[in-house]
Protein backbone atom coordinates (compact mmCIF):
# COMPACT_ATOMS: atom_id res chain seq x y z
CA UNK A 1 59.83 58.46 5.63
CA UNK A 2 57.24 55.65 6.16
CA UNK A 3 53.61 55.50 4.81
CA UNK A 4 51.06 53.07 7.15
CA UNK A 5 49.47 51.61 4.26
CA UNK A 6 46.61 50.40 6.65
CA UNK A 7 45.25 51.81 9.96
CA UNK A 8 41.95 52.60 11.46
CA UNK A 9 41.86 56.24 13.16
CA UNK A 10 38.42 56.01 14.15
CA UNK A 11 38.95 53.13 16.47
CA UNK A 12 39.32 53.17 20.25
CA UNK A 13 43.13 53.40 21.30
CA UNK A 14 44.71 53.15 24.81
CA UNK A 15 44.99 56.71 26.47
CA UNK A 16 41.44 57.82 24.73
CA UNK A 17 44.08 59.06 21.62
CA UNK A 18 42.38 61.36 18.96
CA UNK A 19 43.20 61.00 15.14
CA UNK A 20 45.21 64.25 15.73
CA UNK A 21 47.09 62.57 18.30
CA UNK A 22 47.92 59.53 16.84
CA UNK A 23 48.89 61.03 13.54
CA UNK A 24 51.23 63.48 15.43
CA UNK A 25 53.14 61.04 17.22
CA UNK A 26 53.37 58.76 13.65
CA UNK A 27 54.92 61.77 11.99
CA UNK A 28 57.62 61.92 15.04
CA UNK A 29 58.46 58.72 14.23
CA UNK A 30 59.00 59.17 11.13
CA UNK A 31 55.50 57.67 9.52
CA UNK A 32 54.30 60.87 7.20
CA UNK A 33 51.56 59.60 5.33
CA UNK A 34 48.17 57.36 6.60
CA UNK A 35 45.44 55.29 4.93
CA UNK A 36 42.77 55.19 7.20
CA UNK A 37 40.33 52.04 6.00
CA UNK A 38 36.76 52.17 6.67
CA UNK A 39 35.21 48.93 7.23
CA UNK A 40 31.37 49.64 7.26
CA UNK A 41 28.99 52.43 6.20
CA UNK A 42 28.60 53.80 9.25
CA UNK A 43 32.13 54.69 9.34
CA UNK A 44 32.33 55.67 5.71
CA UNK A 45 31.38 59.41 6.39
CA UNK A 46 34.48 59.47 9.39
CA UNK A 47 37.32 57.92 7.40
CA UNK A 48 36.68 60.53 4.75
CA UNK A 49 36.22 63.81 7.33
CA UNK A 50 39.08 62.39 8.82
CA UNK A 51 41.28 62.91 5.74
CA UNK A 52 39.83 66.00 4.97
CA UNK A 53 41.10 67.38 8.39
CA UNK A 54 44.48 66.36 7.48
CA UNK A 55 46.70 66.67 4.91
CA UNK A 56 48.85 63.80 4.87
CA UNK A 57 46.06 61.22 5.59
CA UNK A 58 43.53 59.65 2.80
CA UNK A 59 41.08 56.93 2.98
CA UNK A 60 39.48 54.12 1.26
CA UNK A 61 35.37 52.90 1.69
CA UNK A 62 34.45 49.56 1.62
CA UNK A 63 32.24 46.55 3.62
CA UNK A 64 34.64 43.91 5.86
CA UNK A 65 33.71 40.29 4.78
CA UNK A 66 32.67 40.42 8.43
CA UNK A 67 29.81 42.64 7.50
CA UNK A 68 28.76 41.45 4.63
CA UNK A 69 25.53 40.22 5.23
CA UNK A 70 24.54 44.47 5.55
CA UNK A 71 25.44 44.62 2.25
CA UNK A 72 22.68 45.53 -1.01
CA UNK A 73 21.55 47.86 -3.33
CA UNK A 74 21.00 50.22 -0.93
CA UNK A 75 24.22 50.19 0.61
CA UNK A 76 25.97 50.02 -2.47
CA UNK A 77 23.68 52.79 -4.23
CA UNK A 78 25.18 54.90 -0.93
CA UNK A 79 28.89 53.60 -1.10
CA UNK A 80 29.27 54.68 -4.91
CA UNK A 81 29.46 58.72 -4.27
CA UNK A 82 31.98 58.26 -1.86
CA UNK A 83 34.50 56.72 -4.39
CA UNK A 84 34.80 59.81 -6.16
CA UNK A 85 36.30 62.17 -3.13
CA UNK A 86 39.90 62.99 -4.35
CA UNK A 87 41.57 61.42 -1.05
CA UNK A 88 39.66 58.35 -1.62
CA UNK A 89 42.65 55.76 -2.92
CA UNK A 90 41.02 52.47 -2.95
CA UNK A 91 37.85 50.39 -2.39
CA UNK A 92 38.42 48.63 1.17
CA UNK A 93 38.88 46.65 2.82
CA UNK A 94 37.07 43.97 1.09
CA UNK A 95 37.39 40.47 0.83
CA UNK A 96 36.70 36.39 2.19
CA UNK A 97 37.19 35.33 5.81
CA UNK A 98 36.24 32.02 6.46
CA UNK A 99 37.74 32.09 9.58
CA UNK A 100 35.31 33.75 11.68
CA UNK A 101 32.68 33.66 9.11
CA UNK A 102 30.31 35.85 10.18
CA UNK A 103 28.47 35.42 7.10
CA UNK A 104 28.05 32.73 5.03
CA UNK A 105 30.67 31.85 2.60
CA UNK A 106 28.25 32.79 -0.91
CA UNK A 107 27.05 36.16 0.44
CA UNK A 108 30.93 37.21 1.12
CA UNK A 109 31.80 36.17 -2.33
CA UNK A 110 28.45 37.66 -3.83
CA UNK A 111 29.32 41.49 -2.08
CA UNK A 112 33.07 41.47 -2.29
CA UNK A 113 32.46 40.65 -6.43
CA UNK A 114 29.63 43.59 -6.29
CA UNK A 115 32.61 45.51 -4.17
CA UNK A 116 34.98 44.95 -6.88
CA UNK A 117 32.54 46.22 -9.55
CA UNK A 118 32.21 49.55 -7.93
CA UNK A 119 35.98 49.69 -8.12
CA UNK A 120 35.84 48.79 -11.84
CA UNK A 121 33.55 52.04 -11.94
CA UNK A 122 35.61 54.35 -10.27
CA UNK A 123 38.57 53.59 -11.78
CA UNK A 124 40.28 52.10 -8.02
CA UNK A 125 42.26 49.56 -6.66
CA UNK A 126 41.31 47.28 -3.96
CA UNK A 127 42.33 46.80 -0.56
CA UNK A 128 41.79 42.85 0.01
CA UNK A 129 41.27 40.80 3.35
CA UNK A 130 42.14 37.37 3.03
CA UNK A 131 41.65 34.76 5.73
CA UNK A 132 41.58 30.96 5.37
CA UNK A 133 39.58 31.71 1.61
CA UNK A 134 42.23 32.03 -0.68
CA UNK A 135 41.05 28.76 -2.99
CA UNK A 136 37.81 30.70 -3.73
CA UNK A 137 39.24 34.34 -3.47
CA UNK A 138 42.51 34.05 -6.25
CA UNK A 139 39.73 33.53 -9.19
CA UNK A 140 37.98 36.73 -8.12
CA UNK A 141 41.50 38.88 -7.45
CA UNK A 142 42.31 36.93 -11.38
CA UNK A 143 38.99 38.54 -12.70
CA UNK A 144 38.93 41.84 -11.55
CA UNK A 145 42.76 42.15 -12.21
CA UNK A 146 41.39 41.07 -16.04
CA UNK A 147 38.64 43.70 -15.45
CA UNK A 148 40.42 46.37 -14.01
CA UNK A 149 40.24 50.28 -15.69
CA UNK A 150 42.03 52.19 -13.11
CA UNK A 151 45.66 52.35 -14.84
CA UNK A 152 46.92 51.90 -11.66
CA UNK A 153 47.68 48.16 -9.87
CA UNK A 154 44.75 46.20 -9.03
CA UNK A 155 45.18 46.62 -5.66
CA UNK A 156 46.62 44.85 -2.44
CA UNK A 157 46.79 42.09 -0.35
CA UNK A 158 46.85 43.73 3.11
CA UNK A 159 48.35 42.09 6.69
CA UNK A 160 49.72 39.03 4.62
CA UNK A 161 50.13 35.70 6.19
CA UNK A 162 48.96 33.31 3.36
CA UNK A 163 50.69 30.76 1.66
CA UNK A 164 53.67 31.23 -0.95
CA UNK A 165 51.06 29.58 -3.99
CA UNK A 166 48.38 32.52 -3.25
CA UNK A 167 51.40 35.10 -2.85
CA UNK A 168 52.71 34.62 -5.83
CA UNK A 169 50.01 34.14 -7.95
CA UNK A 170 48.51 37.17 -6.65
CA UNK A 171 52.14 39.02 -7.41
CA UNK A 172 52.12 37.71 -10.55
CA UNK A 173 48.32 39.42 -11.17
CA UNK A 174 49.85 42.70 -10.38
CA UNK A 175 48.67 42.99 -6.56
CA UNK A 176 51.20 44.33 -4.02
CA UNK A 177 51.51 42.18 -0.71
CA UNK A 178 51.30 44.48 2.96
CA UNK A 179 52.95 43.07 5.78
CA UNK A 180 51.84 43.98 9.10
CA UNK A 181 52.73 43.28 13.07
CA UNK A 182 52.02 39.91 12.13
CA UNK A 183 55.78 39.81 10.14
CA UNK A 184 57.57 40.22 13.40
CA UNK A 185 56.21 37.80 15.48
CA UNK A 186 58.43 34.77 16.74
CA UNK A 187 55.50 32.37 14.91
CA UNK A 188 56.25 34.04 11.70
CA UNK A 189 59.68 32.78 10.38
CA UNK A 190 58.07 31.12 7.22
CA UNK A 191 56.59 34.30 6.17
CA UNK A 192 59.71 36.08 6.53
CA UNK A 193 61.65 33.39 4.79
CA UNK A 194 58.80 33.31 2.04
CA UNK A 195 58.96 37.25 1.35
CA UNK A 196 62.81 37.22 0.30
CA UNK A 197 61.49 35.85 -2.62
CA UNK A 198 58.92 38.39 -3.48
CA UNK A 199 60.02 41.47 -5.86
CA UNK A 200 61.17 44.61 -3.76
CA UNK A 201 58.63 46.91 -5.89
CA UNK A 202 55.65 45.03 -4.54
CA UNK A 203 56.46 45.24 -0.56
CA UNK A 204 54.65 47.49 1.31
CA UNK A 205 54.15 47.92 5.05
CA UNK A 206 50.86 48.42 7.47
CA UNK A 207 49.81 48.31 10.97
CA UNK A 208 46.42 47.14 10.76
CA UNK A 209 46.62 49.07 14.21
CA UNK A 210 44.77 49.45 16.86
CA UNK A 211 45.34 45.65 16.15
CA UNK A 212 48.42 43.52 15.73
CA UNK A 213 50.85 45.21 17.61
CA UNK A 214 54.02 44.26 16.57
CA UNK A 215 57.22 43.15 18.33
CA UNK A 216 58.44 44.95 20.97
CA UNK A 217 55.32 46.48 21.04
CA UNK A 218 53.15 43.23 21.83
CA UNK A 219 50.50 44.08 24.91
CA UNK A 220 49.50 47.50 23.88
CA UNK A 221 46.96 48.67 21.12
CA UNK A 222 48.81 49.30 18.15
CA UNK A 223 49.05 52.65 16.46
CA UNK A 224 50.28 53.73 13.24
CA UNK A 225 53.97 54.92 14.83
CA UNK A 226 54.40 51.92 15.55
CA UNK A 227 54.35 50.60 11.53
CA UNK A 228 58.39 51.85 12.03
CA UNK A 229 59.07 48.64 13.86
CA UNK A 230 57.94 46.34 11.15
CA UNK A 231 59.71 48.21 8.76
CA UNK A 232 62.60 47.17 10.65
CA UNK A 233 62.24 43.88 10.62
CA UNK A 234 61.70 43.71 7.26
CA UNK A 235 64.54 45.51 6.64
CA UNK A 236 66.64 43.45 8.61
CA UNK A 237 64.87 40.45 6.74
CA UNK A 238 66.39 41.57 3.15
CA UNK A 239 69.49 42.98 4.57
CA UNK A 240 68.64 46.21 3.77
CA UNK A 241 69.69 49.48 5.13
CA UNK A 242 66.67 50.84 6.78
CA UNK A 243 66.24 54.07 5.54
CA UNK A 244 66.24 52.35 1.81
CA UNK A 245 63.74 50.30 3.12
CA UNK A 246 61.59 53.14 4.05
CA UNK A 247 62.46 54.84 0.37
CA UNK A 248 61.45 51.67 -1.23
CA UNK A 249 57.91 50.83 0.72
CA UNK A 250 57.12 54.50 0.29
CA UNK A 251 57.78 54.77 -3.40
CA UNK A 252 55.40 51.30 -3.39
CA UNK A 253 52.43 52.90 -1.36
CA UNK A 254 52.57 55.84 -3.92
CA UNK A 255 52.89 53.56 -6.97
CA UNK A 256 49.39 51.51 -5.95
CA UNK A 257 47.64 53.75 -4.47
CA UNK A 258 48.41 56.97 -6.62
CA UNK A 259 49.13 59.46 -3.89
């Protein structure tokens, strides 16, 4: 059994797939449980009907560093009621991304702090985006680790492909590390060397899908069956028999996200 740590059910998918669909064929492949991440309020109200329509699917509400700048008292004022829904694990998906940088660099770190305070609140982890930001996002994962009330992990670094300093100080805060597609690609051999080093309790796995499909699936939209393939790499990474693999990630996704 597999658990996609990290997919998006209310985004477009090739064949015009439903939710229903694409968590059907994930549970034929073997991937039982979804977290379906919202990444703006106007998808905060989905995610969560979503995972009230199906059992083995929960959700977490957050604002993307790419929509930050929507972000205010308002928003947050409307965000904080949501935390409290029993199949909401985790605030997410939050974060820096100076890549793109849609907004400017002190309004991401501004909301993703007033992000991480409504997690304090609610007693949640936090699901974190990281891209090209990790010298100004590590003292804000070290402070809310500090900060932190939920009794469960702080929360977790999803579709990681940062560098071995950030990865491990972030392990050693606590955080779990989610690989993604992005693990199988032919570009990726440092980040496979890099993650035999991390601890096994702290792995978990993710699609990210419709995005970042991963090897052999590269060319199509990726969906959360697909999260299987991954697990095989990494699996084939630690020389691991699969199947303790899957035991292992899934035991994980439970641990941090208290499902």
């Amino acid at each position: 059994m597999l658990i996609d740590t990290h997919c998006h059910l209310n985004y477009e998918y090739d064949g015009a797939k439903s939710p229903a669909d694409l968590i059907r064929e994930a549970g034929e492949n073997g991937v039982k449980t979804l977290i379906t991440i919202a990444t703006e309020p106007s998808n905060f109200e989905t995610v969560r009907k979503i995972s009230e329509d199906f059992e083995n699917v929960f959700h977490t509400i957050g604002v993307h560093p790419h929509d930050a700048s929507s972000v205010n008292a308002e928003i947050l004022k409307f965000m904080r009621p949501f935390l409290d829904h029993p199949k909401c694990v985790a605030v997410g998906e939050i974060g820096l991304d100076y890549y793109y940088e849609h907004t400017d660099r002190a309004k991401q770190q501004a909301e993703c702090w007033s992000q991480m305070e409504l997690a304090v609140d609610a007693k949640k982890p936090i699901v974190i985006h990281s891209r090209d930001a990790e010298d100004d996002l590590l003292p804000m994962l070290t402070r809310f680790a500090k900060v932190s009330t939920s009794g469960k992990p702080p929360g977790v670094i999803h579709c990681f492909s940062g560098s071995e300093l950030f990865a491990k100080a972030c392990l050693d805060l606590g955080y779990y590390i989610s690989l993604s597609g992005i693990f199988t690609f032919k570009t990726s051999e440092a980040l496979r060397q890099m993650v035999k080093s991390f601890p096994l309790e702290r792995l978990l796995v993710e699609t990210d899908s419709p995005f970042l499909a991963p090897i052999p699936m590269r060319g199509r939209k990726c969906e959360p069956a697909f999260v299987k393939h991954t697990a095989m790499k990494l699996a084939e990474v630690l020389g691991m028999p699969f199947d303790e693999l899957a035991s292992l990630t899934t035991a994980n996704a439970k641990s941090c996200f208290g499902i």
